[in-house]
PDB file of N, CA and C in Angstrom:
ATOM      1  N   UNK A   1       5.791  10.502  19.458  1.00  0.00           N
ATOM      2  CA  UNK A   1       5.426  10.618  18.058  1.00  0.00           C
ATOM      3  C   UNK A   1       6.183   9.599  17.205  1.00  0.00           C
ATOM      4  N   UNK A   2       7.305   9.571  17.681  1.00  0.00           N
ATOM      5  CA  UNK A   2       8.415   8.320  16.602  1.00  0.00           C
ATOM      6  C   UNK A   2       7.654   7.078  16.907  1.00  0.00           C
ATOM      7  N   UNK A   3       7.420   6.504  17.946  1.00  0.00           N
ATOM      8  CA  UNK A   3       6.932   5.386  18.749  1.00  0.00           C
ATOM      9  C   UNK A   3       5.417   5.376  17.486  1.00  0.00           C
ATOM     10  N   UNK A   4       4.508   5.890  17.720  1.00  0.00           N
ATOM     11  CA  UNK A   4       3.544   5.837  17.136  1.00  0.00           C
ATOM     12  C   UNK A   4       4.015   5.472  15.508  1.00  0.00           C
ATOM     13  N   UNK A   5       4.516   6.607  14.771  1.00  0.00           N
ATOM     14  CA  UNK A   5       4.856   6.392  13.585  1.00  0.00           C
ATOM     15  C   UNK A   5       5.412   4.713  13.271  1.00  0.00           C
ATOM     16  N   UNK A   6       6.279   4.238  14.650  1.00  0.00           N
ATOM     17  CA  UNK A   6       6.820   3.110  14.508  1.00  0.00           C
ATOM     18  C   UNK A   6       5.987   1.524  14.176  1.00  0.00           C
ATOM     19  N   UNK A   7       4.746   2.480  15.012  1.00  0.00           N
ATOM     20  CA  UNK A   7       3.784   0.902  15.568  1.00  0.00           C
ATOM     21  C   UNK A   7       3.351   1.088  13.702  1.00  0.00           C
ATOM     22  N   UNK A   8       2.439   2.329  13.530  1.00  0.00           N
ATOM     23  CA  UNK A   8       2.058   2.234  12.631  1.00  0.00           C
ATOM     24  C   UNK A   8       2.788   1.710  11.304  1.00  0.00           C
ATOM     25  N   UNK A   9       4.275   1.911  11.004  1.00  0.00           N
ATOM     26  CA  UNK A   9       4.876   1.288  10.091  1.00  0.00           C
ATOM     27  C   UNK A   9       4.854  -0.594  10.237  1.00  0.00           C
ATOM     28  N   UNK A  10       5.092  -0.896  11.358  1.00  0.00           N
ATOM     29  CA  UNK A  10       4.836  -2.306  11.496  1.00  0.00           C
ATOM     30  C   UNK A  10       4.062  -2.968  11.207  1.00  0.00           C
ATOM     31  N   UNK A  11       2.500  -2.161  11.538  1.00  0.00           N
ATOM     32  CA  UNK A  11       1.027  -2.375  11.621  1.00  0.00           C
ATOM     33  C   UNK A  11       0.673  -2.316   9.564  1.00  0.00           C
ATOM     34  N   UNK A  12       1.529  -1.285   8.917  1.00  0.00           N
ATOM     35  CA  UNK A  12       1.570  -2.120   7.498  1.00  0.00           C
ATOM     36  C   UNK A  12       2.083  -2.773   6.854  1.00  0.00           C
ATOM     37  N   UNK A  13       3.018  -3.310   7.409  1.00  0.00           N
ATOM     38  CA  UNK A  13       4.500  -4.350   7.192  1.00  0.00           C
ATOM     39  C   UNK A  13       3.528  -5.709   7.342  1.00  0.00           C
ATOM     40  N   UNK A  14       2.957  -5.458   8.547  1.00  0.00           N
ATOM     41  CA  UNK A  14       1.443  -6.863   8.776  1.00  0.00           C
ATOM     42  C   UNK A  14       0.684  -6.512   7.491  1.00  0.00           C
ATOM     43  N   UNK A  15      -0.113  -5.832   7.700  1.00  0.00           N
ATOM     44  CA  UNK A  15      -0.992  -6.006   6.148  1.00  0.00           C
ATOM     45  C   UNK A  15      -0.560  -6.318   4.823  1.00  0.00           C
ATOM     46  N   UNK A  16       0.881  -5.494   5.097  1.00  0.00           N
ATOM     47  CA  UNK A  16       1.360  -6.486   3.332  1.00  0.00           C
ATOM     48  C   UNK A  16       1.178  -7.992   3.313  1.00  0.00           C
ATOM     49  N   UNK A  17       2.188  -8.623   4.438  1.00  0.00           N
ATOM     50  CA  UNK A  17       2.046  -9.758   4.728  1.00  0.00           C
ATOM     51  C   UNK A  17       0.730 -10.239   4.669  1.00  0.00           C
ATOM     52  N   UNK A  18       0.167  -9.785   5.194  1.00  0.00           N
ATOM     53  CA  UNK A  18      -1.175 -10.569   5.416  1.00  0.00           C
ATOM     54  C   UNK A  18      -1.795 -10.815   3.903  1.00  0.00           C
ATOM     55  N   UNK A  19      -1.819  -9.733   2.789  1.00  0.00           N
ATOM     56  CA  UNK A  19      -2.030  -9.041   1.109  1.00  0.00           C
ATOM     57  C   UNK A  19      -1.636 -10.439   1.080  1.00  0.00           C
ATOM     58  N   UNK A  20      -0.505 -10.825   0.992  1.00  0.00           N
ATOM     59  CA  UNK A  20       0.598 -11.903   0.340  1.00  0.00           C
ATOM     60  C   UNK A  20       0.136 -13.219   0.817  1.00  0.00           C
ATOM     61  N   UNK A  21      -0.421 -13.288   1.823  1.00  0.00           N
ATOM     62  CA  UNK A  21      -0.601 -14.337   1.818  1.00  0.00           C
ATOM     63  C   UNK A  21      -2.273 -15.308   1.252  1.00  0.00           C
ATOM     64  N   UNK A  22      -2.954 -14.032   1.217  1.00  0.00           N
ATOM     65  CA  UNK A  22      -4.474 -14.480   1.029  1.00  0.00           C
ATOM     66  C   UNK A  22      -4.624 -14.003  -0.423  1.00  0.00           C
ATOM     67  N   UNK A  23      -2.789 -13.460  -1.527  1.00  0.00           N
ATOM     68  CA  UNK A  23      -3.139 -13.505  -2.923  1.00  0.00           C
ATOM     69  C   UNK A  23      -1.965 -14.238  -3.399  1.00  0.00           C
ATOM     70  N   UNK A  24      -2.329 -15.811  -4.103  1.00  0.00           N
ATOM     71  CA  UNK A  24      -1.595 -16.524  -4.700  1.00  0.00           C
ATOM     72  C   UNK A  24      -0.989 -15.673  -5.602  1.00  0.00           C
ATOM     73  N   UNK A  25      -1.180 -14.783  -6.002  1.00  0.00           N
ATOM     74  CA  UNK A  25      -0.711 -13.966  -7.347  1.00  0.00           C
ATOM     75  C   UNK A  25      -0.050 -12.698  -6.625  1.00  0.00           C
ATOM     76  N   UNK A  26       0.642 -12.911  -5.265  1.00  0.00           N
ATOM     77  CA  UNK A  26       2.087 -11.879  -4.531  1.00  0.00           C
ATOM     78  C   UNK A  26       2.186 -12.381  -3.832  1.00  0.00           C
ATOM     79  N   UNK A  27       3.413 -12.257  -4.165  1.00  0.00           N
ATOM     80  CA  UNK A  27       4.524 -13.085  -3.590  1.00  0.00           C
ATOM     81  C   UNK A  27       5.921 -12.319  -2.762  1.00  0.00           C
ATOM     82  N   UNK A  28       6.167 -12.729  -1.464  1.00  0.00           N
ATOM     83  CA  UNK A  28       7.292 -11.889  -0.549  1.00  0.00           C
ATOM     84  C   UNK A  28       7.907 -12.593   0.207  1.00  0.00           C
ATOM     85  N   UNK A  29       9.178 -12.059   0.807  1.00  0.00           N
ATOM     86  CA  UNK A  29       9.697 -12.835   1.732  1.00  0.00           C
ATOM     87  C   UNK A  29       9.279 -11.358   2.734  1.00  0.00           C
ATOM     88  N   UNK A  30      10.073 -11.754   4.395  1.00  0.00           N
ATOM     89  CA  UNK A  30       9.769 -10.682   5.170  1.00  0.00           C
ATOM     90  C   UNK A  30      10.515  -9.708   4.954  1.00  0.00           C
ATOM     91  N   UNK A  31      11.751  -9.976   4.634  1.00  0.00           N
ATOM     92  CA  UNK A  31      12.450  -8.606   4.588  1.00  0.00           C
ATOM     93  C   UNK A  31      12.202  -7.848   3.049  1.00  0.00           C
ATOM     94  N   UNK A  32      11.679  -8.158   2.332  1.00  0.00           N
ATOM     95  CA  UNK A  32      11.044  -7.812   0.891  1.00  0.00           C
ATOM     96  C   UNK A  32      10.134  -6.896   1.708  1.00  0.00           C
ATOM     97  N   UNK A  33       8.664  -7.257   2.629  1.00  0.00           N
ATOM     98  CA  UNK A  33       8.167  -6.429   3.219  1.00  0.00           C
ATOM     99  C   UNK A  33       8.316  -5.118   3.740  1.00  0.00           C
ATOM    100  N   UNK A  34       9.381  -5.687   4.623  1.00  0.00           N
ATOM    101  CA  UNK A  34      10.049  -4.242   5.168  1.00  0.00           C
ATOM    102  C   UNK A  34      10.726  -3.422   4.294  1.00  0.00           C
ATOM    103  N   UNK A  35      11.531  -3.620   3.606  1.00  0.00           N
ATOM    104  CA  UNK A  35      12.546  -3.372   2.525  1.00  0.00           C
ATOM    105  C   UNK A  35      10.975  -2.082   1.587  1.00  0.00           C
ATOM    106  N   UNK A  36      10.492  -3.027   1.251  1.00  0.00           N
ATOM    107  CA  UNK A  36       9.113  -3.130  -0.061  1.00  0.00           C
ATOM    108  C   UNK A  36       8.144  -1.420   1.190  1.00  0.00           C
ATOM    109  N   UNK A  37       7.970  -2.067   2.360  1.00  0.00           N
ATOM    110  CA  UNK A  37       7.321  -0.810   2.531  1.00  0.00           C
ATOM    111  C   UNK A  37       7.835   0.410   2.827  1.00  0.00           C
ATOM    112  N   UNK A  38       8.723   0.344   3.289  1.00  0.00           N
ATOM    113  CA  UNK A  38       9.667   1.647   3.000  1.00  0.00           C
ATOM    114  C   UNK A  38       9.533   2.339   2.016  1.00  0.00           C
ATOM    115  N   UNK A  39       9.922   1.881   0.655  1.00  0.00           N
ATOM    116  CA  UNK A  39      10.085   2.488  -0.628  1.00  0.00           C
ATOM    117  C   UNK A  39       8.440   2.536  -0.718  1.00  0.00           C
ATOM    118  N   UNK A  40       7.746   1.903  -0.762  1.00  0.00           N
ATOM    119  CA  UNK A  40       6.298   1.995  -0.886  1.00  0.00           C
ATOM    120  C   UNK A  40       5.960   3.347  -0.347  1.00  0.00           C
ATOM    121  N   UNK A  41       6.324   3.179   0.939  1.00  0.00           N
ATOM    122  CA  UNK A  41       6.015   4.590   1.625  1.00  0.00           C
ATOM    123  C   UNK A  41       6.623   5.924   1.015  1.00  0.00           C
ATOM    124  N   UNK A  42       7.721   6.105   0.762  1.00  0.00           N
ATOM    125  CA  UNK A  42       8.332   7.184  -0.243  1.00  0.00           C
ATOM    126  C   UNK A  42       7.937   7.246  -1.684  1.00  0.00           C
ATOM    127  N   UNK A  43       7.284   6.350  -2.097  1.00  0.00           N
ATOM    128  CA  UNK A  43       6.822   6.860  -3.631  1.00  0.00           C
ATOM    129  C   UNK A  43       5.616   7.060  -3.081  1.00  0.00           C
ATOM    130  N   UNK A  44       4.516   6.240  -2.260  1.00  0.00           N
ATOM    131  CA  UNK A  44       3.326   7.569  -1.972  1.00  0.00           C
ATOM    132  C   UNK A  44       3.429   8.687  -1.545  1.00  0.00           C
ATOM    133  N   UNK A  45       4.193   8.982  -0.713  1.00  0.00           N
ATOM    134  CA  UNK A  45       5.039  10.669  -0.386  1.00  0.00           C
ATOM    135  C   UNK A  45       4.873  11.467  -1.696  1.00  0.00           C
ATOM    136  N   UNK A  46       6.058  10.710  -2.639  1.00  0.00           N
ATOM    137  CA  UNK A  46       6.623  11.441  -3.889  1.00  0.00           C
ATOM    138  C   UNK A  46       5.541  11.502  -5.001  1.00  0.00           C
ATOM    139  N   UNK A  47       5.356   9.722  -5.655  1.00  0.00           N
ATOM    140  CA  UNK A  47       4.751  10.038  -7.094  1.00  0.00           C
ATOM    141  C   UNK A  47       3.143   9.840  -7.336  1.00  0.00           C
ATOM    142  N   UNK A  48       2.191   9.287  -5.793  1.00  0.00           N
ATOM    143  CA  UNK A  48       1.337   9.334  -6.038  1.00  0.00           C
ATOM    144  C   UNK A  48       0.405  11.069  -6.082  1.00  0.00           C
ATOM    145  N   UNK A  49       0.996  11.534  -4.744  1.00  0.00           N
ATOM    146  CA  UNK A  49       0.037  12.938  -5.407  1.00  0.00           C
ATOM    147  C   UNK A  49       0.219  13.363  -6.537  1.00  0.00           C
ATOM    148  N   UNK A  50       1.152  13.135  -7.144  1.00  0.00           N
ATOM    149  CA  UNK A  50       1.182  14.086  -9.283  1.00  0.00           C
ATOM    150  C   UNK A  50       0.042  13.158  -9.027  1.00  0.00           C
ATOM    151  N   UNK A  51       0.279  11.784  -9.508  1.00  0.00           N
ATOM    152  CA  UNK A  51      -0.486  11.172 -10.229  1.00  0.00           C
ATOM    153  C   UNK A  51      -2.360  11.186 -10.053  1.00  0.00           C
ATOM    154  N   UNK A  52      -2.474  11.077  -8.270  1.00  0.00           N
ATOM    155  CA  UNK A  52      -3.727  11.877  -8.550  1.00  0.00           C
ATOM    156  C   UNK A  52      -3.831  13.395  -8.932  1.00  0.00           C
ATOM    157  N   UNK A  53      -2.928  14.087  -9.184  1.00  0.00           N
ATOM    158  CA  UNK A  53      -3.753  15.319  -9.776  1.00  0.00           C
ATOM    159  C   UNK A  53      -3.551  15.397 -11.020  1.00  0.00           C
ATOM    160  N   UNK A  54      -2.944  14.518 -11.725  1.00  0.00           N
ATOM    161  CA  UNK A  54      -2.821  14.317 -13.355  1.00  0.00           C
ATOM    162  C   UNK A  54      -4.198  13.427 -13.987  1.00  0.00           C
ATOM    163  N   UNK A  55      -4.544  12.503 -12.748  1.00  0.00           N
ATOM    164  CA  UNK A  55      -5.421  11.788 -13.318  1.00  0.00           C
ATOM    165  C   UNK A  55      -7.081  12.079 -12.897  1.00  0.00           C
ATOM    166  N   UNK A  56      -6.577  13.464 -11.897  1.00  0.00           N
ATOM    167  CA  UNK A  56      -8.494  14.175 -11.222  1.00  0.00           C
ATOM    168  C   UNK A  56      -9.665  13.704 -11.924  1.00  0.00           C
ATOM    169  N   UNK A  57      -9.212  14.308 -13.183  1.00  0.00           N
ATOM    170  CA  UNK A  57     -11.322  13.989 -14.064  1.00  0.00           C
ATOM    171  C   UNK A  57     -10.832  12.531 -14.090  1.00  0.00           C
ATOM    172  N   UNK A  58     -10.445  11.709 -14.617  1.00  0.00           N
ATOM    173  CA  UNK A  58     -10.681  10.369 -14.845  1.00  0.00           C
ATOM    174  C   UNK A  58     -11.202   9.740 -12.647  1.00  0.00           C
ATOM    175  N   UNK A  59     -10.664  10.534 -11.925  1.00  0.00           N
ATOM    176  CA  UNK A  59     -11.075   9.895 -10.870  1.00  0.00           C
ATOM    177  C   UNK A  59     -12.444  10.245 -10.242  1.00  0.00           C
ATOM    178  N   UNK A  60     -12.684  11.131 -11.036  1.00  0.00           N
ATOM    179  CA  UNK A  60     -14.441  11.899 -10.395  1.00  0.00           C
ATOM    180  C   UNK A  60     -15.265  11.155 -11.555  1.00  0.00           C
ATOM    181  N   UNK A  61     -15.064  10.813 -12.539  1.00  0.00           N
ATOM    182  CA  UNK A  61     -15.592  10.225 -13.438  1.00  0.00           C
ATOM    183  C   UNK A  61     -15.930   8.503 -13.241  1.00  0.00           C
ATOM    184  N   UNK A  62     -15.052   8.224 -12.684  1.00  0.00           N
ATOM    185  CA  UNK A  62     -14.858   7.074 -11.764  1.00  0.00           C
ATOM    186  C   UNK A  62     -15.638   6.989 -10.739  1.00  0.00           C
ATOM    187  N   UNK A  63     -15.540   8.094  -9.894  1.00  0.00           N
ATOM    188  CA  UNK A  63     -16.412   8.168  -8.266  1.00  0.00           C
ATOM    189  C   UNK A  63     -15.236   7.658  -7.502  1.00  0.00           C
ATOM    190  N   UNK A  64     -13.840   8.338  -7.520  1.00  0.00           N
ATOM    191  CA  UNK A  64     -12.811   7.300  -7.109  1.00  0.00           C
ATOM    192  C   UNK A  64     -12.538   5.932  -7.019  1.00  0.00           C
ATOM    193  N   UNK A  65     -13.069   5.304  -7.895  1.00  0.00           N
ATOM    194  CA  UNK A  65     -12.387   4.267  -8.486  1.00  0.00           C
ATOM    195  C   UNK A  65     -10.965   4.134  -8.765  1.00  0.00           C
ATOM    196  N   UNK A  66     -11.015   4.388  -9.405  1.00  0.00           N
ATOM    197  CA  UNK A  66      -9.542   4.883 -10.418  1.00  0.00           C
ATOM    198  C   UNK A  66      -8.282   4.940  -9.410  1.00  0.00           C
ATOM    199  N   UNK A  67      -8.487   5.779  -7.983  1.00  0.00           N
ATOM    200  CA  UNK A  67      -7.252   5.651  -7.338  1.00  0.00           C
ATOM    201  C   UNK A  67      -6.835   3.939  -6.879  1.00  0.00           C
ATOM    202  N   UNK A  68      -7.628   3.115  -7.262  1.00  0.00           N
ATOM    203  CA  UNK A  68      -7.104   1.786  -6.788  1.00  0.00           C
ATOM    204  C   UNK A  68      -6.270   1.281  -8.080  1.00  0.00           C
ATOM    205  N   UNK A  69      -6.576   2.075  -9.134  1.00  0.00           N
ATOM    206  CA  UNK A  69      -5.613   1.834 -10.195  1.00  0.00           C
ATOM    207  C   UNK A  69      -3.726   2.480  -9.828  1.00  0.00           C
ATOM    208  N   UNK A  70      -4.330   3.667  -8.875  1.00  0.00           N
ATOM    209  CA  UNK A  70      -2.838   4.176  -8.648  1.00  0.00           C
ATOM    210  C   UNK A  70      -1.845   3.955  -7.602  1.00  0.00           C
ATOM    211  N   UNK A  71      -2.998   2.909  -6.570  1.00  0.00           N
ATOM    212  CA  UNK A  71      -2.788   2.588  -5.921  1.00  0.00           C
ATOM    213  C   UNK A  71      -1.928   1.268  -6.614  1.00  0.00           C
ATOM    214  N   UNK A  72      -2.576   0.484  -7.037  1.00  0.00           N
ATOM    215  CA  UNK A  72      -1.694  -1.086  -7.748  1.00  0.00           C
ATOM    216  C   UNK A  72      -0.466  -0.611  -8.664  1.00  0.00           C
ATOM    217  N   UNK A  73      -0.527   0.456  -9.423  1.00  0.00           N
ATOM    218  CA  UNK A  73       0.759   1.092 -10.105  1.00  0.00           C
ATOM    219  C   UNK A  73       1.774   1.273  -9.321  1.00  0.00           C
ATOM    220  N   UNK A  74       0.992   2.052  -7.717  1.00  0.00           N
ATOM    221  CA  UNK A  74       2.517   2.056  -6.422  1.00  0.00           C
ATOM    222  C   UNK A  74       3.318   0.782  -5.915  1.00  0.00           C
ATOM    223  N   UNK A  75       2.417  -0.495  -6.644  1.00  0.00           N
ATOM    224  CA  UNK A  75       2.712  -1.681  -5.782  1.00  0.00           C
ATOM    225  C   UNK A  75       3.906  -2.504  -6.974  1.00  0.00           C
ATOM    226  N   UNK A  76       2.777  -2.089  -8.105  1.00  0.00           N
ATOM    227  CA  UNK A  76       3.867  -2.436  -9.575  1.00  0.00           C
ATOM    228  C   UNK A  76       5.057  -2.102  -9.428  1.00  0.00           C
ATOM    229  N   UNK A  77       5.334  -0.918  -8.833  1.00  0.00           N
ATOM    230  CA  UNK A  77       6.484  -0.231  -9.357  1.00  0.00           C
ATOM    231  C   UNK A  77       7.355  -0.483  -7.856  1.00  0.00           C
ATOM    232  N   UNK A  78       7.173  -0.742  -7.083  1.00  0.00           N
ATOM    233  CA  UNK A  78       7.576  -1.307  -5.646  1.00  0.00           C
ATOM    234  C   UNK A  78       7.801  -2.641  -6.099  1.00  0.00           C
ATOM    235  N   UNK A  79       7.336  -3.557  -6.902  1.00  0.00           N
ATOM    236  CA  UNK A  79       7.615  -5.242  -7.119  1.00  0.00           C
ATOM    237  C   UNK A  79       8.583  -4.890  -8.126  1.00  0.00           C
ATOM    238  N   UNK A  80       8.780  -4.038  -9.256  1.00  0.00           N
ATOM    239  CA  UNK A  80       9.628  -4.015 -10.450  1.00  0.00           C
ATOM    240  C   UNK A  80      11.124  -3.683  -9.749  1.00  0.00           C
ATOM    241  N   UNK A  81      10.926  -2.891  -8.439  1.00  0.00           N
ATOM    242  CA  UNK A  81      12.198  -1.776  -7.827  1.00  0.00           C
ATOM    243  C   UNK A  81      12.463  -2.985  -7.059  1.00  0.00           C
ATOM    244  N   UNK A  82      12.028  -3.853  -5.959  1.00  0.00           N
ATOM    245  CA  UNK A  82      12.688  -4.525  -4.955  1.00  0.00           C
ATOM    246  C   UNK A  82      12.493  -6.139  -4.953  1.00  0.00           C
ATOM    247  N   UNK A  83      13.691  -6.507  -4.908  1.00  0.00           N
ATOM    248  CA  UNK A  83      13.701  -7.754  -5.157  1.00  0.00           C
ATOM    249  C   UNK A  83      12.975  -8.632  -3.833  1.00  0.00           C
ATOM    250  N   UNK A  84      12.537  -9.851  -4.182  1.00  0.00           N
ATOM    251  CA  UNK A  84      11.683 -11.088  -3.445  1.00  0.00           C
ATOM    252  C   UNK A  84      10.380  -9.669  -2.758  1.00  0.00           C
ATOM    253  N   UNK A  85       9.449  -8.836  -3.743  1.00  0.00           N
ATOM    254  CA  UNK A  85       8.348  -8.345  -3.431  1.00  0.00           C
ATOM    255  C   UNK A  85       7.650  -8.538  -4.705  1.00  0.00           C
ATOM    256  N   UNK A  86       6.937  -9.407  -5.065  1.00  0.00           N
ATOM    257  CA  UNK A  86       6.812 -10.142  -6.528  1.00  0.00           C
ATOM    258  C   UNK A  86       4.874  -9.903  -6.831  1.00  0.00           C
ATOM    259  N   UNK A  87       4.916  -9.444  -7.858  1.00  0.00           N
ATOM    260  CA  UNK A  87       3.374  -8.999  -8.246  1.00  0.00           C
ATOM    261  C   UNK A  87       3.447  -9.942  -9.846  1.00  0.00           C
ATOM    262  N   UNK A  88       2.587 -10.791  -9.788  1.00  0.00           N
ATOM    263  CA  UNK A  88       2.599 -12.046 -11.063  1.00  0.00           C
ATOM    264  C   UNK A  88       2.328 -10.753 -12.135  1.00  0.00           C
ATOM    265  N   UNK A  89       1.250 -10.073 -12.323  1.00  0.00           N
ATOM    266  CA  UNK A  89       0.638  -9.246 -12.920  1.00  0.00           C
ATOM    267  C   UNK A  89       0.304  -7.834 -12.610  1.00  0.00           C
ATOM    268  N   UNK A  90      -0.081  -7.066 -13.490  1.00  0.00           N
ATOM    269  CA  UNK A  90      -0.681  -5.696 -12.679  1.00  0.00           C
ATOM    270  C   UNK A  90      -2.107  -5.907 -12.315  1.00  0.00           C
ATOM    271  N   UNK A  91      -3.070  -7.383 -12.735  1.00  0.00           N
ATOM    272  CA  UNK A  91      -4.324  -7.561 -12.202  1.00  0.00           C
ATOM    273  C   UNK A  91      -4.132  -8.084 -10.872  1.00  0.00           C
ATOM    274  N   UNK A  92      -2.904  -8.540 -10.174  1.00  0.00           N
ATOM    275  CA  UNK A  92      -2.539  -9.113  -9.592  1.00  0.00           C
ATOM    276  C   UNK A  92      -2.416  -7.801  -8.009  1.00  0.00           C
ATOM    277  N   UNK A  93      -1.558  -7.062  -8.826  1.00  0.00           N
ATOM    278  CA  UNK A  93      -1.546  -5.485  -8.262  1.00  0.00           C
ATOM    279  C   UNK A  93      -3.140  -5.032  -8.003  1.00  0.00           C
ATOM    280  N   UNK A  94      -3.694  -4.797  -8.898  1.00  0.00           N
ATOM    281  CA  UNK A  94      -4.753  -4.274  -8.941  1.00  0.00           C
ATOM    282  C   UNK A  94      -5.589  -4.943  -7.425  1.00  0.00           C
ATOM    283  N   UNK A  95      -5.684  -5.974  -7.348  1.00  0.00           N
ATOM    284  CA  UNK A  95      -6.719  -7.156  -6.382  1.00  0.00           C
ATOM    285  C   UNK A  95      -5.772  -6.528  -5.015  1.00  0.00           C
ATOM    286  N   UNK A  96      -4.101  -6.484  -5.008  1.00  0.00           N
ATOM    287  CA  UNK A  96      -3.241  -6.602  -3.880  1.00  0.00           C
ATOM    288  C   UNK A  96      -3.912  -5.240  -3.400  1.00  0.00           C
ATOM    289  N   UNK A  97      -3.902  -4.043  -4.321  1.00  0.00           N
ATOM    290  CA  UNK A  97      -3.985  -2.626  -4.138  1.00  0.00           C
ATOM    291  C   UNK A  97      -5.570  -2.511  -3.214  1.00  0.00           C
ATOM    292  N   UNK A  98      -6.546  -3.370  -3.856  1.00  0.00           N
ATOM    293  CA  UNK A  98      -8.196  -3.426  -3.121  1.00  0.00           C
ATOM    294  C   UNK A  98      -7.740  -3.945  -1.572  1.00  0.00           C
ATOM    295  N   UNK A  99      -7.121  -5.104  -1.821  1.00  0.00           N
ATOM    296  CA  UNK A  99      -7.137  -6.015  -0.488  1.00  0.00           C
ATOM    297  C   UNK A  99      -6.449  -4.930   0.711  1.00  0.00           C
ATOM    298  N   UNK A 100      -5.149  -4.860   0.275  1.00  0.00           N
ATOM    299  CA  UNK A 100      -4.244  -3.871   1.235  1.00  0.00           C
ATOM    300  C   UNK A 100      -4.714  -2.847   1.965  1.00  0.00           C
ATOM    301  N   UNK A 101      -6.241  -2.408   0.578  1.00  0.00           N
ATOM    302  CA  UNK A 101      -6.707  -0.482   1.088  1.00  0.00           C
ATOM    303  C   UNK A 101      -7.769  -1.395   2.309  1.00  0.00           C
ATOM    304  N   UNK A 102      -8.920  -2.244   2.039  1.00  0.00           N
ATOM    305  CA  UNK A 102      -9.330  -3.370   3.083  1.00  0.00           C
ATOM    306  C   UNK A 102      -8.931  -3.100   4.549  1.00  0.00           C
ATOM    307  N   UNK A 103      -7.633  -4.323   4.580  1.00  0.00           N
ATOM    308  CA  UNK A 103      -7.160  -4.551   5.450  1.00  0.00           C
ATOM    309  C   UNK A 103      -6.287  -3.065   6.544  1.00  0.00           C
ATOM    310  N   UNK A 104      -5.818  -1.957   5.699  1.00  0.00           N
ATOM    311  CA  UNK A 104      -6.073  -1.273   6.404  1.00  0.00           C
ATOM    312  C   UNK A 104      -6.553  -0.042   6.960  1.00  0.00           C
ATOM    313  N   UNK A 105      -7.693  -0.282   5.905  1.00  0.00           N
ATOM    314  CA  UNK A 105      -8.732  -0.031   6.994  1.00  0.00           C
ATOM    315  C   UNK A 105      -9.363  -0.279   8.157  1.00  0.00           C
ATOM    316  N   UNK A 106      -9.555  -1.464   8.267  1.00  0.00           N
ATOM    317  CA  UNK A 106      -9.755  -2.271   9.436  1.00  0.00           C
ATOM    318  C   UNK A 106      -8.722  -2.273  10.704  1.00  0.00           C
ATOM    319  N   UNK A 107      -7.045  -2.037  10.030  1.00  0.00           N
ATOM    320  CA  UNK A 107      -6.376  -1.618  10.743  1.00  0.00           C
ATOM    321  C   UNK A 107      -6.457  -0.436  11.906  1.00  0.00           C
ATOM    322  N   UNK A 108      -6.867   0.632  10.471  1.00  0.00           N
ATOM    323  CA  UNK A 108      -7.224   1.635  11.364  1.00  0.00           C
ATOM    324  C   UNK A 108      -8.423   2.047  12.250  1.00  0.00           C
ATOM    325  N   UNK A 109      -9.418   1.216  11.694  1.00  0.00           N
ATOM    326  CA  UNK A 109     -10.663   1.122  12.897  1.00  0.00           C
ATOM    327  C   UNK A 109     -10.294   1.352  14.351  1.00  0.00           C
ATOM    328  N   UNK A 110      -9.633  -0.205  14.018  1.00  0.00           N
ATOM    329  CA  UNK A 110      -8.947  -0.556  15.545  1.00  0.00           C
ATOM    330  C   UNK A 110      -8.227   0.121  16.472  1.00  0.00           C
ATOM    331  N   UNK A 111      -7.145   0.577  15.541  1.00  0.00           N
ATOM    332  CA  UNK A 111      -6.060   1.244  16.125  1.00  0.00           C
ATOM    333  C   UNK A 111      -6.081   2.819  15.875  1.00  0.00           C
ATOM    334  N   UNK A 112      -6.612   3.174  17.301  1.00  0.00           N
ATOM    335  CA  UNK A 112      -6.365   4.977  17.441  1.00  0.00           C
ATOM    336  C   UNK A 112      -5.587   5.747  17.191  1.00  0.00           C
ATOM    337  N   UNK A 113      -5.245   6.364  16.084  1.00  0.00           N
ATOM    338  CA  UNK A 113      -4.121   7.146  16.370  1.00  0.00           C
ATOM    339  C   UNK A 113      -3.984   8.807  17.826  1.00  0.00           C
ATOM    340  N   UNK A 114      -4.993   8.284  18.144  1.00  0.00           N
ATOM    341  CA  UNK A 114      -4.741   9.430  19.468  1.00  0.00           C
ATOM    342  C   UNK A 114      -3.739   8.377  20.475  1.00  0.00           C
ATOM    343  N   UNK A 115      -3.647   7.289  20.568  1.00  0.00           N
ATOM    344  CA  UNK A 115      -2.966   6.547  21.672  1.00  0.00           C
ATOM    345  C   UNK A 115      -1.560   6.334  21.378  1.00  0.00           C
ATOM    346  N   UNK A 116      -0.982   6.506  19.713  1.00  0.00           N
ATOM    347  CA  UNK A 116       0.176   6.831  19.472  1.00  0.00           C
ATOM    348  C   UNK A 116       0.592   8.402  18.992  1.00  0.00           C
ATOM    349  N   UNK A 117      -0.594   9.019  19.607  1.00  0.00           N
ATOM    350  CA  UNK A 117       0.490  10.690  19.436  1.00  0.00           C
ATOM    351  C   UNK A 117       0.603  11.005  17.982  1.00  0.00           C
ATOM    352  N   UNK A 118      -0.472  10.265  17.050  1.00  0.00           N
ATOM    353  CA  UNK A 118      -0.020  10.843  15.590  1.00  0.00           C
ATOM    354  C   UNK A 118      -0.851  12.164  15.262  1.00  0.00           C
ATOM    355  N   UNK A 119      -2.161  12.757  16.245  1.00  0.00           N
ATOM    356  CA  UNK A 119      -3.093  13.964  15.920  1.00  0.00           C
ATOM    357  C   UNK A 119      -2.238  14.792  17.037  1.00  0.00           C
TER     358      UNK A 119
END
């Protein structure tokens, strides 16, 4: 189960990277990544569920839209908290937050989580 959890933390440590490199407008070094998804990972833990349930009707009103807004706010506030993880803008966020949800997705296509023990 650790092993799995492990690949999978790596496997978005790549997609940031990957975010960063195909948006002139974020900017990272690698250990910003690692550093950056960590804390990334603990404020979606912590402050994104309030925030989707503070922001519900605006997100059904949306058709879930809107969570890519809360999604780029997690990234804002991850570039404001850790140094060399750099977001030019929050439109900047906003595009990183689309690309990132993207890429892993595609991540997860690929990659089973039955073969790392995460179900």
């Amino acid at each position: 189960m650790i092993r799995g959890w492990v690949i999978r933390w790596l496997l978005n440590i790549l997609a940031i990277i990957l975010t960063a490199v195909i948006l002139p407008g974020f900017e990272l070094t690698v250990w910003a990544a690692i550093i950056g998804s960590i804390f990334l990972g603990v404020i979606n833990a912590i402050i994104r569920p309030i925030l989707l349930i503070l922001t519900l009707p605006l997100n059904i009103l949306s058709l879930g839209l809107f969570t890519f807004v809360i999604n780029a706010l997690m990234l804002w506030i991850t570039s404001v908290t850790i140094k060399g993880f750099e977001l030019h803008s929050f439109w900047w966020a906003i595009l990183a937050a689309i690309l990132l949800s993207v890429i892993s997705f595609i991540i997860s296509y690929f990659v089973e989580d039955k073969i790392f023990n995460l179900r």
